[in-house]
Protein backbone atom coordinates (compact mmCIF):
# COMPACT_ATOMS: atom_id res chain seq x y z
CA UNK A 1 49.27 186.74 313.67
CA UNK A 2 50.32 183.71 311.58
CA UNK A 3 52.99 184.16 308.29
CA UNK A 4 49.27 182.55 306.18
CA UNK A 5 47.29 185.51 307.90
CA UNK A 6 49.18 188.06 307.23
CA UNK A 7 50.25 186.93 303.42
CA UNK A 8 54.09 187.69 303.87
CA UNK A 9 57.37 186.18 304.96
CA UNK A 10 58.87 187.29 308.28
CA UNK A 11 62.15 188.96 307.33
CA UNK A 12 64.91 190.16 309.79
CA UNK A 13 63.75 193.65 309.14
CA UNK A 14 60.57 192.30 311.38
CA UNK A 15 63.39 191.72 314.23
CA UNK A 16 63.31 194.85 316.66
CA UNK A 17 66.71 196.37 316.84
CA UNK A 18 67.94 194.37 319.88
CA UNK A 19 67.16 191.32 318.45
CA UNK A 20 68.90 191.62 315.28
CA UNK A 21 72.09 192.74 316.77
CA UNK A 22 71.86 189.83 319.27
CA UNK A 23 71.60 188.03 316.28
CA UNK A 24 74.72 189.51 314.05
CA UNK A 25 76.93 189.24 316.85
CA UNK A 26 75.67 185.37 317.50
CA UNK A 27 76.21 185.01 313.68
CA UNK A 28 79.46 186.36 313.63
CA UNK A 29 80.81 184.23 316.05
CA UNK A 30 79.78 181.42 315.20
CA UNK A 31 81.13 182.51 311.64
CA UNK A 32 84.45 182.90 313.00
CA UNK A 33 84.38 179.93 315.72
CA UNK A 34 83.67 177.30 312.93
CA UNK A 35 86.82 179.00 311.04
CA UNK A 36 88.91 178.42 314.08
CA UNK A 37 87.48 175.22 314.57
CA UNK A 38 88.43 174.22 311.09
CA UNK A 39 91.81 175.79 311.23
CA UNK A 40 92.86 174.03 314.25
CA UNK A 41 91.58 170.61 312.57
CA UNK A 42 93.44 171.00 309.86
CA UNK A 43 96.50 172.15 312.03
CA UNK A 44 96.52 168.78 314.04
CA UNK A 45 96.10 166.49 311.15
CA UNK A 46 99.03 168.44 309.59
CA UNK A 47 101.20 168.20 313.08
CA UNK A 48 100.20 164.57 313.54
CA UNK A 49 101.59 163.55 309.62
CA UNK A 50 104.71 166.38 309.90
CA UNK A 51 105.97 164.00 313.26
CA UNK A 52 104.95 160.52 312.14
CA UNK A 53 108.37 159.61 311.84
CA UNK A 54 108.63 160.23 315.55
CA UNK A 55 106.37 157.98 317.13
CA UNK A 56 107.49 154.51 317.50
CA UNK A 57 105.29 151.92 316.28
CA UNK A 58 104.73 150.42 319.81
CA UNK A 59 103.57 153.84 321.07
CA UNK A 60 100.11 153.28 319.11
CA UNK A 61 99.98 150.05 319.99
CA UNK A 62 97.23 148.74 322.48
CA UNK A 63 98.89 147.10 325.46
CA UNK A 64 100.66 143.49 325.76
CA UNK A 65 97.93 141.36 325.96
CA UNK A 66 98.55 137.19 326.30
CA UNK A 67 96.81 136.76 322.69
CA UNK A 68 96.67 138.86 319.84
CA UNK A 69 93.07 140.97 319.09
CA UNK A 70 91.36 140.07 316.05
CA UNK A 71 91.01 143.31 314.30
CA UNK A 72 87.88 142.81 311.69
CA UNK A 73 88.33 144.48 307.86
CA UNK A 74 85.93 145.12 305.37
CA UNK A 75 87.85 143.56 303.02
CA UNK A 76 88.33 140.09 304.72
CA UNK A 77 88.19 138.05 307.58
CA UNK A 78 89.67 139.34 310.54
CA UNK A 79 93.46 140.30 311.04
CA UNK A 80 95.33 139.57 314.24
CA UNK A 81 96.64 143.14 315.27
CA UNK A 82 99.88 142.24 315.67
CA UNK A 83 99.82 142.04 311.84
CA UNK A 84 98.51 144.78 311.04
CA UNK A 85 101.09 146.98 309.85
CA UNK A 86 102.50 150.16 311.89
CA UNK A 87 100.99 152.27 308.97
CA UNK A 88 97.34 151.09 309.24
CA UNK A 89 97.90 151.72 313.38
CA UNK A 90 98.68 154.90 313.15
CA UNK A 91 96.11 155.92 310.66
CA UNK A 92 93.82 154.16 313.03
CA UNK A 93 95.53 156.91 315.74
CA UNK A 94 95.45 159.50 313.62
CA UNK A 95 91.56 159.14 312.65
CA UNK A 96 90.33 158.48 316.71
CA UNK A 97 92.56 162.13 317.66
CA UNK A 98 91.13 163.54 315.07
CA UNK A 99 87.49 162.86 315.73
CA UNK A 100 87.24 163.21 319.33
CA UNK A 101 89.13 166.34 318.60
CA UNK A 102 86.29 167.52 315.92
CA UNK A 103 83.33 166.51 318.27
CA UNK A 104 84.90 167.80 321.22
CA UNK A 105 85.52 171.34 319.22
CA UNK A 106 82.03 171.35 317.75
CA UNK A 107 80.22 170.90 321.58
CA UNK A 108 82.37 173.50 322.99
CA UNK A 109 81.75 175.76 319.76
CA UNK A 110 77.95 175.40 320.50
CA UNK A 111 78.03 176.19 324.20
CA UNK A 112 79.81 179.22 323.67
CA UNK A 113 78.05 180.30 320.59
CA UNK A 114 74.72 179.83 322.78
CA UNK A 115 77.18 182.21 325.61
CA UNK A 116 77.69 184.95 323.29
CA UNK A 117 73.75 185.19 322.21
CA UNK A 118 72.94 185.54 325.54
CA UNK A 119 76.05 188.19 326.20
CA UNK A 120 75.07 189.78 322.93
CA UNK A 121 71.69 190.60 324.30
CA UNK A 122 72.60 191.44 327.50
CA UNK A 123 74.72 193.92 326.11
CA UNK A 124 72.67 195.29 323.40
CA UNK A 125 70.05 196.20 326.14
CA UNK A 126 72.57 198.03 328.05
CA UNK A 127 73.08 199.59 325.52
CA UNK A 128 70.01 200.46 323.58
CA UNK A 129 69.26 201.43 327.14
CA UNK A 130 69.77 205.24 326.68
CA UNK A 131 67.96 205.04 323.30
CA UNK A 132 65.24 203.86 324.94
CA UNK A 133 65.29 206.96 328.00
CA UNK A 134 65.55 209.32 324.19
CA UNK A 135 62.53 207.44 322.75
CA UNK A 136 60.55 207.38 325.69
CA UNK A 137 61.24 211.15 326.50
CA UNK A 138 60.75 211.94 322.61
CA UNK A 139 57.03 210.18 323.28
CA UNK A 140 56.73 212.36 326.53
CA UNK A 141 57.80 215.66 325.06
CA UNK A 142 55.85 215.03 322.05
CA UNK A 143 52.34 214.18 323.19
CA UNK A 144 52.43 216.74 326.21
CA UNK A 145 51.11 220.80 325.96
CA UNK A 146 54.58 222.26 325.76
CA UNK A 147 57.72 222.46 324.55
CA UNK A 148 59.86 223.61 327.34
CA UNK A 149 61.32 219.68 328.20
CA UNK A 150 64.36 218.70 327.44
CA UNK A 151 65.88 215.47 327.10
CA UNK A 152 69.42 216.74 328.91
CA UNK A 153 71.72 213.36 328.41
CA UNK A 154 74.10 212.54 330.55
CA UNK A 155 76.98 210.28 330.47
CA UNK A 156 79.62 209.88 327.68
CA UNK A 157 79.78 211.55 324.73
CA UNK A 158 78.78 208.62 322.04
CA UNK A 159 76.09 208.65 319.40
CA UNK A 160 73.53 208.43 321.61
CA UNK A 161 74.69 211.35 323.54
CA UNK A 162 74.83 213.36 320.23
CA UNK A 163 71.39 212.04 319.18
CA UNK A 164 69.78 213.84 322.62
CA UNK A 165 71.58 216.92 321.61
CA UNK A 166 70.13 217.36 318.28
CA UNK A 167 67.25 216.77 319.74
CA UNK A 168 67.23 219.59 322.47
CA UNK A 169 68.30 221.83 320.08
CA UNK A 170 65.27 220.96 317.55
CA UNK A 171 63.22 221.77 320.47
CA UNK A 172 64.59 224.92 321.50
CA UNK A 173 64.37 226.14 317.89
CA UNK A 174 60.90 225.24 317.78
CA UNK A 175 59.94 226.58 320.94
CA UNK A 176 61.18 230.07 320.18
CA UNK A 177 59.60 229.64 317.11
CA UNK A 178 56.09 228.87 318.51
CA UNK A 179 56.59 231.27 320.96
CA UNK A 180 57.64 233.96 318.52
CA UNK A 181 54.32 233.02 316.63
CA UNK A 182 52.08 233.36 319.78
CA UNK A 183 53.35 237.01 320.80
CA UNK A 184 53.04 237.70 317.31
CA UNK A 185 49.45 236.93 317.28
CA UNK A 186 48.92 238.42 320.10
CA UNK A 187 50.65 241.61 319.98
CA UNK A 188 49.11 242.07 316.39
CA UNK A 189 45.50 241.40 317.95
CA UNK A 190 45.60 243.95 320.42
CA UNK A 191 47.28 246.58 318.18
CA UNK A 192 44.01 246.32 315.57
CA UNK A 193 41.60 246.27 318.22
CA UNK A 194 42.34 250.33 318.76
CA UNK A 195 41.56 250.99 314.83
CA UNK A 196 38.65 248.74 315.01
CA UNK A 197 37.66 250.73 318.18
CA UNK A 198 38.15 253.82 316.37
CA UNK A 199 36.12 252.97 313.45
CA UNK A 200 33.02 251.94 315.31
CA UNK A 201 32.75 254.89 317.23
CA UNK A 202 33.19 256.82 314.04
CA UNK A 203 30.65 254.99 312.38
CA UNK A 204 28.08 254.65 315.69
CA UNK A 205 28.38 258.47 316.60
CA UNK A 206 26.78 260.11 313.12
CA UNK A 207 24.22 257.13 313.37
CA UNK A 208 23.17 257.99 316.64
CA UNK A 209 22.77 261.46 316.31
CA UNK A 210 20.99 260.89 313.06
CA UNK A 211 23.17 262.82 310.70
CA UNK A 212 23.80 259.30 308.31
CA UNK A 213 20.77 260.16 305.04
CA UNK A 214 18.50 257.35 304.75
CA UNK A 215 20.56 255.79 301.55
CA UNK A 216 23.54 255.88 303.13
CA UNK A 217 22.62 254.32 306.58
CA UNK A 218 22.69 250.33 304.85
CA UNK A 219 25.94 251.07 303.79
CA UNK A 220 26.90 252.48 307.86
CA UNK A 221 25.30 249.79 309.15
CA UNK A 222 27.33 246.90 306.43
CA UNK A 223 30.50 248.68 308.30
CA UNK A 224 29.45 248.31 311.57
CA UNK A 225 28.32 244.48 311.39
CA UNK A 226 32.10 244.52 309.33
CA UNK A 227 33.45 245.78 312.06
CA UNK A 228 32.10 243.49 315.05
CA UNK A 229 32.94 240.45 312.42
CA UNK A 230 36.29 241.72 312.88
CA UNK A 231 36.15 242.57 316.25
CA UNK A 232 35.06 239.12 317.32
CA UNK A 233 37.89 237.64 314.96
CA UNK A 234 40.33 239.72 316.86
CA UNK A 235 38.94 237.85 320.58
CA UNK A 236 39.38 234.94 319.29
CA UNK A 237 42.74 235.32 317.81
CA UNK A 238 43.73 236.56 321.55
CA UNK A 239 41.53 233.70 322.90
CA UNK A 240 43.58 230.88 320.99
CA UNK A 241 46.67 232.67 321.73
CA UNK A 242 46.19 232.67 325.62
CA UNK A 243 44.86 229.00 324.73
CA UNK A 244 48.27 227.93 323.52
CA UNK A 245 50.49 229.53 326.04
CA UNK A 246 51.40 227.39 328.97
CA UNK A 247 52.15 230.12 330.94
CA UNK A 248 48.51 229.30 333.08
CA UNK A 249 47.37 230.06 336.67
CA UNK A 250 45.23 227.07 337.57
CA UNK A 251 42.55 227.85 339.78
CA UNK A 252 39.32 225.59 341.18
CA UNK A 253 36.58 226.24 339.05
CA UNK A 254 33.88 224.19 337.96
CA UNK A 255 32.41 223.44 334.00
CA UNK A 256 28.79 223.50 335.74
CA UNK A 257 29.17 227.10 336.46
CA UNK A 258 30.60 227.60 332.76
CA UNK A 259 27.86 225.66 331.36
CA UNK A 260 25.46 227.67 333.19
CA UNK A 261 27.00 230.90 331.96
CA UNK A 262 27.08 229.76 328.41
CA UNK A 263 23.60 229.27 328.62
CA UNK A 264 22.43 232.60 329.61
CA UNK A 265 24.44 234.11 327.10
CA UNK A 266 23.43 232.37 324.17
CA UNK A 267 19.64 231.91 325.24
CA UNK A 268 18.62 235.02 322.62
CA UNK A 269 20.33 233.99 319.78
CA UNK A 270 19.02 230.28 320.03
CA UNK A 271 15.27 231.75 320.82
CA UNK A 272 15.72 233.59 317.41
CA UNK A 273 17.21 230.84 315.51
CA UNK A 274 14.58 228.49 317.27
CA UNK A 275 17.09 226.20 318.83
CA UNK A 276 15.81 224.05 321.55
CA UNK A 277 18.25 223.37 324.31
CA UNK A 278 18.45 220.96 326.72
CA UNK A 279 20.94 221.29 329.69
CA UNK A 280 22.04 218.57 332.17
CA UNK A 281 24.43 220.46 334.39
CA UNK A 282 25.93 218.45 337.25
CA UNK A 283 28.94 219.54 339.15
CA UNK A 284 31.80 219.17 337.51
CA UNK A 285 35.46 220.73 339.22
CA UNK A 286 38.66 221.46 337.46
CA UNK A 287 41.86 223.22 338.00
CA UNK A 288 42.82 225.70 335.53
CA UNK A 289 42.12 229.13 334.36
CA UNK A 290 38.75 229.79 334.78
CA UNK A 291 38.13 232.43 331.67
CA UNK A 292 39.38 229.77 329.08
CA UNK A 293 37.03 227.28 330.73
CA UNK A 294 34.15 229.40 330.34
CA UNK A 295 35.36 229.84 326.85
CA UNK A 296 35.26 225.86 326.11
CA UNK A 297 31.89 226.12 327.14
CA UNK A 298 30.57 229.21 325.21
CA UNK A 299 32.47 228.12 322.12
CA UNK A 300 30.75 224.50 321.91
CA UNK A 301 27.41 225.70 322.95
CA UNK A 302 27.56 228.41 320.01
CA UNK A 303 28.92 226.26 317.49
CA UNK A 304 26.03 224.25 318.36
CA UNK A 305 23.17 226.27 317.82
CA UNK A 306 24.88 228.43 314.82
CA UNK A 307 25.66 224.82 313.22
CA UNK A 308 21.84 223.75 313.35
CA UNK A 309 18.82 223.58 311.26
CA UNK A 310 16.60 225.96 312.04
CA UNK A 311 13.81 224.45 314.97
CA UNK A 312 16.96 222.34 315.75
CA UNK A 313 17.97 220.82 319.01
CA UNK A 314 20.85 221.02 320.90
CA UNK A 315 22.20 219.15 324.36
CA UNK A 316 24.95 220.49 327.16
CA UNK A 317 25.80 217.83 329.73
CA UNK A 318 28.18 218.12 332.38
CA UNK A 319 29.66 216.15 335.64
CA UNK A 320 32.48 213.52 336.14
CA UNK A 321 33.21 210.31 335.35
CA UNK A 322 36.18 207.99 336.00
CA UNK A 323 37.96 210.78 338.11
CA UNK A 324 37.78 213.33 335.05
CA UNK A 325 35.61 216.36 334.32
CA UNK A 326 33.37 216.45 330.99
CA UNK A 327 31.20 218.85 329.20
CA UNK A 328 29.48 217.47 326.19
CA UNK A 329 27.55 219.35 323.63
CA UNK A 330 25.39 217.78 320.96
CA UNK A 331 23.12 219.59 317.93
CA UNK A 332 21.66 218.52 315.07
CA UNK A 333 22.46 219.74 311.93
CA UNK A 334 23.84 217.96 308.70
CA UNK A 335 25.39 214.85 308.16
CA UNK A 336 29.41 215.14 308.87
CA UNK A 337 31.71 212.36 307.28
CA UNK A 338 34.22 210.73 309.50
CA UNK A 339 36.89 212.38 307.29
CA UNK A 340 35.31 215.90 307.90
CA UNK A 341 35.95 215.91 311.82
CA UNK A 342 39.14 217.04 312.03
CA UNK A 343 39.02 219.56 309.56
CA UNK A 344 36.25 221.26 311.92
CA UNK A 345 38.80 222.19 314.78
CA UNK A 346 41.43 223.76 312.58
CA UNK A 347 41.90 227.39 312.02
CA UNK A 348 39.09 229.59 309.92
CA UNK A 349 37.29 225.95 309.28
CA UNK A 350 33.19 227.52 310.04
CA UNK A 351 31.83 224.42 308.28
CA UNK A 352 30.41 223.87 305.17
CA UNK A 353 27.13 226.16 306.25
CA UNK A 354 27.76 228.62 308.56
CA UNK A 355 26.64 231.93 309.17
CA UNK A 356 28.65 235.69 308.56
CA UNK A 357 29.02 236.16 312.22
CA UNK A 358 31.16 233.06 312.15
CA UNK A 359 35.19 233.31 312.73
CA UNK A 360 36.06 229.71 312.12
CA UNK A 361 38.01 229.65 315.54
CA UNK A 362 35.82 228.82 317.57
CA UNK A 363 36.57 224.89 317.80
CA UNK A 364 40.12 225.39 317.14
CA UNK A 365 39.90 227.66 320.49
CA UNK A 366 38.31 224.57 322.09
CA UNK A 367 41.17 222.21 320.91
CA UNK A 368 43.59 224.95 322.18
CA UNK A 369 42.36 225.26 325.59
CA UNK A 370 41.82 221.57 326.08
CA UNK A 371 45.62 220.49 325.35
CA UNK A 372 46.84 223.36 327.64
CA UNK A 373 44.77 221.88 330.80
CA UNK A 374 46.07 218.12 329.52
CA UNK A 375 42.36 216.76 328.59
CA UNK A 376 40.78 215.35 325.72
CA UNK A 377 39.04 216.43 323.14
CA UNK A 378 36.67 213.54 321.29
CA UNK A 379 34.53 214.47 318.10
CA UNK A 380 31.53 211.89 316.98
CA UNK A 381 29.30 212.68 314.03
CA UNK A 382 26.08 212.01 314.92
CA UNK A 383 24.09 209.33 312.37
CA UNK A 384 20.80 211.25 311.78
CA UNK A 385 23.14 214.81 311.17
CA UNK A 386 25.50 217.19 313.71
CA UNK A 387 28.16 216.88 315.74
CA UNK A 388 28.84 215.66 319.21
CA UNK A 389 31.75 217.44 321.42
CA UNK A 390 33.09 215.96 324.53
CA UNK A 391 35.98 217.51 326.38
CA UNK A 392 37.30 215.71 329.32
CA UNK A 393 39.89 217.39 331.76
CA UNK A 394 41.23 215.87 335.00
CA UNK A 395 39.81 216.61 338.38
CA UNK A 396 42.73 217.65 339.96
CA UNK A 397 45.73 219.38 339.73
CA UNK A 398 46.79 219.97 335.86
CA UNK A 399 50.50 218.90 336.58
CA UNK A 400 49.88 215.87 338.82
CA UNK A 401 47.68 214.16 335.85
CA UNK A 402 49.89 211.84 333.89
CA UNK A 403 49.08 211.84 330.18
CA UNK A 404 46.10 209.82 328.97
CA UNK A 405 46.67 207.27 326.40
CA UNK A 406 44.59 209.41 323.44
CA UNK A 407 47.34 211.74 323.83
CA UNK A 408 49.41 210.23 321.70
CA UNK A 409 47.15 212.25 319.25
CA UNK A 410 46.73 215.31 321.76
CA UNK A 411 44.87 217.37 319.49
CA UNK A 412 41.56 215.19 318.76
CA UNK A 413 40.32 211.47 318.88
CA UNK A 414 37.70 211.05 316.36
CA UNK A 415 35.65 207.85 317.68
């Protein structure tokens, strides 16, 4: 783009880093050439005056000849030179060393000025080299599922060096922190599901047996949808937590079958809420683990009927394109802003109508599973209201797919 289109000045800031150290060291010696260049000048001129007593007059003048060269002045008509005085011929000596010294200087100064640009950047890429194996492992590190890389620099011990160490260690701390955070979550899930266990059998048992009086069973039955809220919180808590771990068992499985599954289990509650579904399932094989799959599935399919009008519609679609694995789910419901996407796959985000059997994790389960089995997650609001969900995962192996280009935002592409 052109200095008018874009409305600024270039600077040297605009430079990358090769280029303007390439261009210091260039600048500094030509800096430092033309000072030598000067000094030595001025050095010969001195020399030549300091020994002008030495030279004899016939040593600056031109050879015998039979008759005397006019020599042609500005001030009059030409001067024989055997007149002219020894003086004026060794100025005239003086000035010719001088200038075929000063030109002579001046060509050599540029060749090796244009030497030491090209040196400069030679150099400067070797060594900017090792940055680049830092930033280009950084980039690797960062847009991949885990944290367990390490950059592990070898070679000797300069600021580069100490650069990938800081680094490694940032990533150890953070990976024991993460992990510490994912046991935690875990650990804490499965020690309230025994309460919660407790509870509901407390509360189902005098229900049951029909010991509850008739004003009190509303407030037994409150506790009891209570309870499965929290129940179903719990799962997904240990859902997302599984989600995030890396520590997987791929297996073949295939998002047709999950599709399929999701189906039957949500058919009910989108008869009652007078959802109308339409299902495209075409084969569709992965690698991975084959309960979070099903759990991409379910989780789209019921935030797409619970996130509906009611007499809404909803789509699944599965198969592969372009040697990758999809499932998309579409509803209607209302109108999303662009801005509003990825605020729907964090954490306890239902939407902005939702239902009480909602946990708010049911999307950020989906984004979860999706970077763990390196795919793609792509959210588009649809114009006449709802969402559309697409997740993408490679067809083969997990660990023999290089990292797609959206990765560099591995958590969701809004398009």
């Amino acid at each position: 783009m052109s200095r008018a289109r874009t409305g600024r000045r270039l600077s040297l800031h605009d430079l990358p880093l090769r280029g303007r150290l390439t261009l210091m060291t260039t600048t500094v010696f030509a800096v430092l050439g033309s000072g030598l260049l000067l000094l030595n000048w001025l050095s010969a001129r001195q020399l030549l005056k300091d020994n002008r007593h030495r030279v004899e007059p016939e040593s600056v003048l031109a050879p015998a000849q039979t008759e005397p060269i006019p020599t042609a002045t500005p001030q009059g008509p030409s001067t024989p030179a055997s007149l002219t005085s020894p003086a004026q011929r060794f100025e005239d000596f003086q000035h010719t060393v001088l200038s075929d010294l000063l030109l002579r200087s001046l060509l050599l100064l540029a060749v090796f000025t244009a030497l030491a640009g090209l040196l400069a950047w030679w150099g400067s890429s070797r060594s900017l080299h090792r940055l680049s194996q830092v930033t280009a492992a950084a980039r690797r590190i960062g847009t991949g599922s885990t944290l367990d890389e390490r950059l592990g620099l070898t070679g000797p011990r300069d600021e580069v060096r100490e650069l990938g160490d800081t680094f490694d260690t940032m990533l150890d701390r953070l990976d024991r922190s993460f992990t510490a955070q994912r046991r935690f979550t875990s650990h804490a899930s499965h020690e309230l599901r025994t309460p919660l266990t407790l509870q509901r059998t407390a509360l189902e048992i005098p229900l049951a047996q029909g010991r509850v009086p008739a004003d009190l069973r509303p407030a037994f039955q409150r506790a009891l949808d209570a309870n499965a809220r929290s129940e179903r919180l719990i799962a997904a808590l240990l859902t997302l937590a599984r989600g995030e771990s890396t520590q997987l068992t791929p297996q073949p499985f295939d998002l047709e079958d999950a599709a399929r599954d999701a189906l039957a289990d949500l058919a009910d509650e989108a008869r009652t809420a007078g959802i109308r579904i339409t299902a495209d399932p075409e084969p569709a094989p992965v690698a991975g683990d084959p309960s979070l799959l099903r759990q991409i599935a379910l989780n789209l399919l019921a935030n797409a009927v619970r996130h509906n009008y009611r007499d809404g519609t909803a789509t699944v679609t599965t198969g592969t394109l372009g040697g990758l694995a999809f499932i998309e789910v579409g509803n209607t419901g209302p109108v999303l802003a662009q801005d509003e996407i990825p605020a729907l796959f964090e954490p306890f985000q239902p939407g902005r109508e939702h239902r009480s059997d909602g946990t708010g994790l049911g999307l950020a389960v989906v984004r979860a599973i999706t970077l763990t089995h390196h795919g793609e997650l792509t959210a588009t609001p649809r114009p006449g209201g709802g969402l559309t969900v697409r997740v993408e995962l490679p067809t083969t192996h997990m660990e023999q797919v290089p990292q797609s280009p959206a990765s560099e935002n591995p958590t969701l592409r809004n398009i």
